[in-house]
Protein backbone atom coordinates (compact mmCIF):
# COMPACT_ATOMS: atom_id res chain seq x y z
CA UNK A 1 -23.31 -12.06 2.43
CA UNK A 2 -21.38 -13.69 -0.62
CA UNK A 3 -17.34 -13.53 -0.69
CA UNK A 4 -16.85 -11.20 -3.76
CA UNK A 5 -13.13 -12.23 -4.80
CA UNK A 6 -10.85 -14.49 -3.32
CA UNK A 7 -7.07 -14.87 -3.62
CA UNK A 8 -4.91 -17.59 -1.62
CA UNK A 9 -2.29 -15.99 0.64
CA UNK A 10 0.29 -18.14 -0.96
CA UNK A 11 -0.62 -16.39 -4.28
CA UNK A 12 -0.53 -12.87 -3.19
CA UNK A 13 3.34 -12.57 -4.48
CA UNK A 14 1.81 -13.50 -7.93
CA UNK A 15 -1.20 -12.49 -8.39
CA UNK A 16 -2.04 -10.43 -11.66
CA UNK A 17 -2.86 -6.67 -10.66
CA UNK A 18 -3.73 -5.23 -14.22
CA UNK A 19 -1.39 -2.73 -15.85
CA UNK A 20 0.75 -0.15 -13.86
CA UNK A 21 0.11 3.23 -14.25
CA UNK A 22 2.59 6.32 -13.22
CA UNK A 23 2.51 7.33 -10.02
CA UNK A 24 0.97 10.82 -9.48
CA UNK A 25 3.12 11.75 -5.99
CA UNK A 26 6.25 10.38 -7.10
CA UNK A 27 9.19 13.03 -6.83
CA UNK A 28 12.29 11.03 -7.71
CA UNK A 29 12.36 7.89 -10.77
CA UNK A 30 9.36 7.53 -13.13
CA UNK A 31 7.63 5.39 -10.75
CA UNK A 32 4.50 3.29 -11.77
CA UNK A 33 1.77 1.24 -9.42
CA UNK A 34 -1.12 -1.18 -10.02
CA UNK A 35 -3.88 -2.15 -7.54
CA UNK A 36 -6.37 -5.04 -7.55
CA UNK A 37 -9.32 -4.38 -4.50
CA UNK A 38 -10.13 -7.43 -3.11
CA UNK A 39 -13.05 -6.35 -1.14
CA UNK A 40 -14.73 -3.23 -0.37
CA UNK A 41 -17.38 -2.92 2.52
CA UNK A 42 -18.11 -3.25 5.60
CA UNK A 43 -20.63 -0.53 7.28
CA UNK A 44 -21.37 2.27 4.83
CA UNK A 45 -18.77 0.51 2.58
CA UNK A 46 -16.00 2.78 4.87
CA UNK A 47 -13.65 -1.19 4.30
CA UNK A 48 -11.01 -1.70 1.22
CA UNK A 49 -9.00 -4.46 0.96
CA UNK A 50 -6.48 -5.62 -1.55
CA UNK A 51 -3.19 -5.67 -2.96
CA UNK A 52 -0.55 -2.86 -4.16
CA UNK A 53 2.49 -2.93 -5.87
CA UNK A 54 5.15 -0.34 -6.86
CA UNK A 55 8.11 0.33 -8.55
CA UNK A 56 11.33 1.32 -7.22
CA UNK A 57 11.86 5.83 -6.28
CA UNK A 58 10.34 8.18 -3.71
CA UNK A 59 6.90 9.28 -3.49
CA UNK A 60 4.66 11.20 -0.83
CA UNK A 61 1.82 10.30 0.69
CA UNK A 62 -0.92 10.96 2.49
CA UNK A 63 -3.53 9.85 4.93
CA UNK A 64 -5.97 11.99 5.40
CA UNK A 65 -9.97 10.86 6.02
CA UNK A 66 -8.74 7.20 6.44
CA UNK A 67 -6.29 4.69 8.24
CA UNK A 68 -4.74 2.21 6.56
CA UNK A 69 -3.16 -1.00 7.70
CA UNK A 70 -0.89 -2.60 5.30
CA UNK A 71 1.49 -5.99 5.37
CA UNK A 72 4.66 -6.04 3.22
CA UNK A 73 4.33 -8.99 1.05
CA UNK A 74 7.71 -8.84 -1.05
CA UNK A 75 10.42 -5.77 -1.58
CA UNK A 76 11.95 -2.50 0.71
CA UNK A 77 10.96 0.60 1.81
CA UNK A 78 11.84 3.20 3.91
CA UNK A 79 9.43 5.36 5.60
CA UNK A 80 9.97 9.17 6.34
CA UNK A 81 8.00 11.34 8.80
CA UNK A 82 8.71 14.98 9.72
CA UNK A 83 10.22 14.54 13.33
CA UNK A 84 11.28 10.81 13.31
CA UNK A 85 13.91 8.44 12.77
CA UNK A 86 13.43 7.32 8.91
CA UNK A 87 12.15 3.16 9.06
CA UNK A 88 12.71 0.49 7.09
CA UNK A 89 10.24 -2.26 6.10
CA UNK A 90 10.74 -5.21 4.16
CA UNK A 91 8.37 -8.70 3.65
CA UNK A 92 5.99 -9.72 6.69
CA UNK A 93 6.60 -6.21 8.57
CA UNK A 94 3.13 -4.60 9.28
CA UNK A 95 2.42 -1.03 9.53
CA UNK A 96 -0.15 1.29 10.03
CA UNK A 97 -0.63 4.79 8.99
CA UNK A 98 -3.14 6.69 10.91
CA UNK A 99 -5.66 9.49 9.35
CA UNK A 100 -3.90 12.59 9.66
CA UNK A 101 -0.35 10.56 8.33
CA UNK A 102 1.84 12.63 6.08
CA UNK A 103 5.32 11.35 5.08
CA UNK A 104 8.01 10.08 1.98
CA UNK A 105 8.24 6.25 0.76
CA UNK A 106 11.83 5.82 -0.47
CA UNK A 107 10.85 2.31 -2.72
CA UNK A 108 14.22 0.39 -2.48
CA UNK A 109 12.99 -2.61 -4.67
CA UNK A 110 9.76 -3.34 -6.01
CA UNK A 111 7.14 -3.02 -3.64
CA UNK A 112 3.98 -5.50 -3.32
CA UNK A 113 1.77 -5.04 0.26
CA UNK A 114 -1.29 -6.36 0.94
CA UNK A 115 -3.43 -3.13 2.49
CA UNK A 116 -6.58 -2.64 4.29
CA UNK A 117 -8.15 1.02 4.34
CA UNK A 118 -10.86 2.18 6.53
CA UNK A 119 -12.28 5.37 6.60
CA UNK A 120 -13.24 7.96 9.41
C-alpha cells in the first residue's frame, strides 16, 4: 500500500485547502468552507481523512450513515444538541459525532479541524 498524500501535523494550521465554497446548511452569516481529503480507504473505502475549515455563523448538521471523529486544530465552536447542555470546543479538543448525530455549530471564529469519517 503507497501513502497517497501527506501533510506534517505542524502544517495542518496552514495548509492550502482550495477555494471556499458557501455552505449549504448554514442558517445565520453567509458562511463558506473548503476541504482537502487526505486519505480515503480503508475496507470497502468506508475511511476519509482530512482537513476542514469554516467561516464564522451557525449551520446544522448531520450524521447520518457515518461517524465522524474530528480534532480542533485552530478557532471556536459551540455545539448544540436537542436535550443537552450547548458545548464549547476550541484547538486540541476532540469530539466525536456518532451516526444518527443531529445538532447546530455556532462557528465563533474561523474554524479549521482535522476529521476522520467512517461509515456504517
Amino acid at each position: 500500500m503507497s501513502v497517497i498524500r501527506t501533510i506534517s501535523a505542524h502544517g495542518t494550521r496552514a495548509a492550502n485547502l482550495g477555494p471556499h465554497a458557501p455552505k449549504p446548511t448554514s442558517v445565520e452569516g453567509e458562511q463558506t468552507e473548503a476541504t482537502l481529503s487526505v486519505w480515503s480507504g480503508g475496507r470497502s473505502g468506508k475511511i476519509d481523512t482530512g482537513l476542514w475549515e469554516c467561516t464564522p455563523g451557525v449551520f446544522t448538521a448531520e450524521r447520518m450513515g457515518y461517524t465522524e471523529i474530528c480534532t480542533i486544530l485552530s478557532g471556536r465552536v459551540t455545539l448544540e444538541v436537542e436535550g443537552a447542555e450547548p458545548e464549547e470546543f476550541g484547538p486540541g479538543d476532540v469530539m466525536v459525532m456518532p451516526s444518527g448525530w443531529k445538532g447546530v455549530w455556532r462557528v465563533h471564529e474561523p474554524l479549521r479541524k482535522h476529521y476522520t469519517t467512517i461509515e456504517d
